[in-house]
Protein backbone atom coordinates (compact mmCIF):
# COMPACT_ATOMS: atom_id res chain seq x y z
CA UNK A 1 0.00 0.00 0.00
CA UNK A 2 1.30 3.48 -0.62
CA UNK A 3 2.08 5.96 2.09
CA UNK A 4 0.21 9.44 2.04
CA UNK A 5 2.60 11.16 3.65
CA UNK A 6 6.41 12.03 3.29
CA UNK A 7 8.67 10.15 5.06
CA UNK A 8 9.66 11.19 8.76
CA UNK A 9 12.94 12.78 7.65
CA UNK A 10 11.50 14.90 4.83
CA UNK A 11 8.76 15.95 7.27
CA UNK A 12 11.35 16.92 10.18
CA UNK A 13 13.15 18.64 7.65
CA UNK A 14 10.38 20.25 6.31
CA UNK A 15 9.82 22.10 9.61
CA UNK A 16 13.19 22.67 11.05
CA UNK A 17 13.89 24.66 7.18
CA UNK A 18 10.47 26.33 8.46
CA UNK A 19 11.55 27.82 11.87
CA UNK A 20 15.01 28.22 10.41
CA UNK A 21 14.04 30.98 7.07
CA UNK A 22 11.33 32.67 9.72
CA UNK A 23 14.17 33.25 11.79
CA UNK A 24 16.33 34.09 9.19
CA UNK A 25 13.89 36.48 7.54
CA UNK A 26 13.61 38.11 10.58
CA UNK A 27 17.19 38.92 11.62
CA UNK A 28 17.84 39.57 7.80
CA UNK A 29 14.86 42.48 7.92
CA UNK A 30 16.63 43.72 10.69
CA UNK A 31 20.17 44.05 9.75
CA UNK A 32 18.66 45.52 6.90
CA UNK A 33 16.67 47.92 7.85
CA UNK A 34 18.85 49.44 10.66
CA UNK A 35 22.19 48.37 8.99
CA UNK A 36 25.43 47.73 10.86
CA UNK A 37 25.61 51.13 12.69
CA UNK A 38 22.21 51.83 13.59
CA UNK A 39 21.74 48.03 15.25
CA UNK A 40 25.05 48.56 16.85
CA UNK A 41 23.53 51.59 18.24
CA UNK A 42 20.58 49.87 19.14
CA UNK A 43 22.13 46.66 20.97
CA UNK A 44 25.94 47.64 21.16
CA UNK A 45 28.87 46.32 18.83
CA UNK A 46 28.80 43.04 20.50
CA UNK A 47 25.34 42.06 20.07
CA UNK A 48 25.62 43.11 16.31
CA UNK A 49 28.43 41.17 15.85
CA UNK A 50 26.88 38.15 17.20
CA UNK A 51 23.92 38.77 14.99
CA UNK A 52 25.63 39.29 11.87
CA UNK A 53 27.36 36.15 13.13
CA UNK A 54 24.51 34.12 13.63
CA UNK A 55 22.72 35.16 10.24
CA UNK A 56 25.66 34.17 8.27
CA UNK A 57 25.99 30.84 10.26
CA UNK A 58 22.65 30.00 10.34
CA UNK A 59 22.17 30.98 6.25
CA UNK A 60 24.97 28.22 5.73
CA UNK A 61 22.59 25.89 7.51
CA UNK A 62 20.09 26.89 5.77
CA UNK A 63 22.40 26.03 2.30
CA UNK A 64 23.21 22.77 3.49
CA UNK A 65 19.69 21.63 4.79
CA UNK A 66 18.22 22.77 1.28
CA UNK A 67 20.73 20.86 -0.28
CA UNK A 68 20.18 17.67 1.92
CA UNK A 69 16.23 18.16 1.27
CA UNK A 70 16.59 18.18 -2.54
CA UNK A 71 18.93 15.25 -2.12
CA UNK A 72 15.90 13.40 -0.07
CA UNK A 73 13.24 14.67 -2.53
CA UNK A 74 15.32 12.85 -5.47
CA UNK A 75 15.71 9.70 -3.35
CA UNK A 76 12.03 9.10 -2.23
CA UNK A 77 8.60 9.93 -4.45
CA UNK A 78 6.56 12.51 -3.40
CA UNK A 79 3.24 10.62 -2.11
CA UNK A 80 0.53 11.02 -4.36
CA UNK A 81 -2.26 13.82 -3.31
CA UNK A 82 -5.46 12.06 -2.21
CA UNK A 83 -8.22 13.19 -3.67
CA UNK A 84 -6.02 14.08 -6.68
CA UNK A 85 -5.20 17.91 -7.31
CA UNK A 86 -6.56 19.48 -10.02
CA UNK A 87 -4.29 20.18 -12.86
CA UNK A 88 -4.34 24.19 -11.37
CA UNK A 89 -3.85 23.09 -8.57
CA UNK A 90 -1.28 20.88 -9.68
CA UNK A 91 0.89 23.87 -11.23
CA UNK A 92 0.40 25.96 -8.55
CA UNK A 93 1.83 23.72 -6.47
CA UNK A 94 4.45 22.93 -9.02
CA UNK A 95 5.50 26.30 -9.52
CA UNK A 96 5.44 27.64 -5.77
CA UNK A 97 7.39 24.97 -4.67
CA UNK A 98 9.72 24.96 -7.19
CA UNK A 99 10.69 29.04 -6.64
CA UNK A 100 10.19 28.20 -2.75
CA UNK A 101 13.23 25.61 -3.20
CA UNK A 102 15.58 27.71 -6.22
CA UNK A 103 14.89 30.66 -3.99
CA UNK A 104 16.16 29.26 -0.73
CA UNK A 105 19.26 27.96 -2.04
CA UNK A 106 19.86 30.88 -4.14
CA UNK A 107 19.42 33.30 -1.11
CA UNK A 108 22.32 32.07 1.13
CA UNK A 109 24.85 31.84 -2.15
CA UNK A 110 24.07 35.41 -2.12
CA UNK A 111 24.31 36.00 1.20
CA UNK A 112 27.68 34.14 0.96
CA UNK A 113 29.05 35.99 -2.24
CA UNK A 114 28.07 39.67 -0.75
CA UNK A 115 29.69 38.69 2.27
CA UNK A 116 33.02 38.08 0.64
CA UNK A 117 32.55 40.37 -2.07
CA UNK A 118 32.53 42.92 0.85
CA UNK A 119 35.64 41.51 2.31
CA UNK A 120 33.89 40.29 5.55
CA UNK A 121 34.68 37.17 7.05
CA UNK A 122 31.94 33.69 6.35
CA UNK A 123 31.33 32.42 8.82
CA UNK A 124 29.67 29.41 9.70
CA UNK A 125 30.29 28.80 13.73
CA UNK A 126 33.62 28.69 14.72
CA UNK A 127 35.10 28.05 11.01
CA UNK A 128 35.72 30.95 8.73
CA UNK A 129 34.64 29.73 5.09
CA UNK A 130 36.31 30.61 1.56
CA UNK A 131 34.90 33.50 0.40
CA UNK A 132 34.61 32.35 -3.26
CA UNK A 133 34.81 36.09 -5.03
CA UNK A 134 37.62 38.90 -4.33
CA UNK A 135 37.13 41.81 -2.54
CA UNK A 136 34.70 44.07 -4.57
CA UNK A 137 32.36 46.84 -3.22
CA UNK A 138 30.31 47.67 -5.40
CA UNK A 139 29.49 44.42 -6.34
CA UNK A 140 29.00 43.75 -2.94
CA UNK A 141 26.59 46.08 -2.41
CA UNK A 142 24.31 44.70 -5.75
CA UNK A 143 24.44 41.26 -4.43
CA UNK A 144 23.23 42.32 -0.64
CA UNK A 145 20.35 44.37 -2.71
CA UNK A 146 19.72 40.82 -4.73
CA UNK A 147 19.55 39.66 -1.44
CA UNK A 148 17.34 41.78 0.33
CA UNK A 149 14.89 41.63 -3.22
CA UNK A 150 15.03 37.98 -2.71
CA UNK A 151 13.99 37.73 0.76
CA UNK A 152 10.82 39.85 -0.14
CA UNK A 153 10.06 37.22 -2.72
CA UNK A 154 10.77 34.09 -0.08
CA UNK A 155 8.29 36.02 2.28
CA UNK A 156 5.41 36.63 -0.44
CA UNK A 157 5.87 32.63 -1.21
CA UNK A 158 6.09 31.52 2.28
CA UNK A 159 2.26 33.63 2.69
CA UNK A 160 1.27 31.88 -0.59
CA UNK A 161 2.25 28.61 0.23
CA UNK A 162 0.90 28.98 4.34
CA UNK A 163 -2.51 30.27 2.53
CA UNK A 164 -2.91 27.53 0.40
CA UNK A 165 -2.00 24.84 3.32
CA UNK A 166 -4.79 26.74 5.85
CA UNK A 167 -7.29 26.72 2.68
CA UNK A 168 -6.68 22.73 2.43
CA UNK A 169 -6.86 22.60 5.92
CA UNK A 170 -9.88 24.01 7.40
CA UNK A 171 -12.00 24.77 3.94
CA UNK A 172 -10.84 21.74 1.32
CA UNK A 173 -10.17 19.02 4.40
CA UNK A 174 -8.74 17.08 1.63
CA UNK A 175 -6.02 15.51 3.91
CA UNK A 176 -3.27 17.60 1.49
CA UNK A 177 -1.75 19.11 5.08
CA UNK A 178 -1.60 15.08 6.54
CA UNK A 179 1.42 14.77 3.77
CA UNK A 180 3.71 17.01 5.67
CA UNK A 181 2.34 17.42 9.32
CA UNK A 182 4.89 15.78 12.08
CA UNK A 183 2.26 13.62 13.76
């Protein structure tokens, strides 16, 4: 008999990549938003530090876990949607998943790239990464904007994609949120 639902690991996963880009999203708008000297003088220089620290340690996570999920996706089927979508539906889907995933890996290499293009340490814990790219300013300062742009997109997807789980949850009840819940 087939299995409704994802497997365990993908589900975990799933949710931990959930908490994880919230979290991100938020620190991100942040840093953003009040930039390196107005959140230092918000919190102090080592606060800011430690944030800028644990955005750029946790987006490496974020790289990995993507790249671990995509590796799972290819290994297992997805389980089949019962009732069946419709073929709307279907591309919806599709599509919002598809820029949810290329979005979320893309997002971090960015992160990553500005970093170094800005001649900043990567970090990722303890370990300082490769930066990848020389030293370069300006471009820098595009790929942070890229950045930024692309984190509006992740959070109009993320509403899209929570909007269309609550609709098959509480109006559809067609058992599409069973595939993914933990329990």
């Amino acid at each position: 008999m087939e299995t409704l639902r994802y497997n365990y690991a993908q589900r975990l996963l799933h949710w931990l990549i959930a908490l994880l880009v919230l979290g991100l999203l938020a620190v991100g708008s942040l840093l953003g938003t009040l930039g390196f000297e107005g959140l230092k003088g918000l919190v102090g220089l080592e606060m800011t530090n430690q944030l800028y620290g644990y955005h750029k340690t946790f987006g490496i996570l974020l790289l990995a876990l993507m790249v671990l999920r995509l590796a799972l996706k290819r290994l297992f089927r997805s389980p089949p949607y019962q009732p069946p979508l419709t073929g709307l539906e279907r591309a919806a889907s599709l599509t919002v998943h598809s820029l949810l995933y290329a979005a979320l890996i893309l997002m971090p290499v960015l992160g990553w790239l500005g970093t170094a293009a800005g001649g900043f340490p990567v970090q990722f814990f303890d370990l300082t990464l490769p930066g990848l790219i020389p030293e370069n300013k300006e471009l820098s300062k595009t790929l942070f904007g890229l950045h930024g742009i692309l984190g509006g997109v992740i959070l109009g997807l993320i509403l899209i994609h929570v909007g269309t789980a609550i609709y098959h949850w509480r109006i559809k009840r067609d058992g599409v949120m069973k595939r993914m819940s933990l329990f």
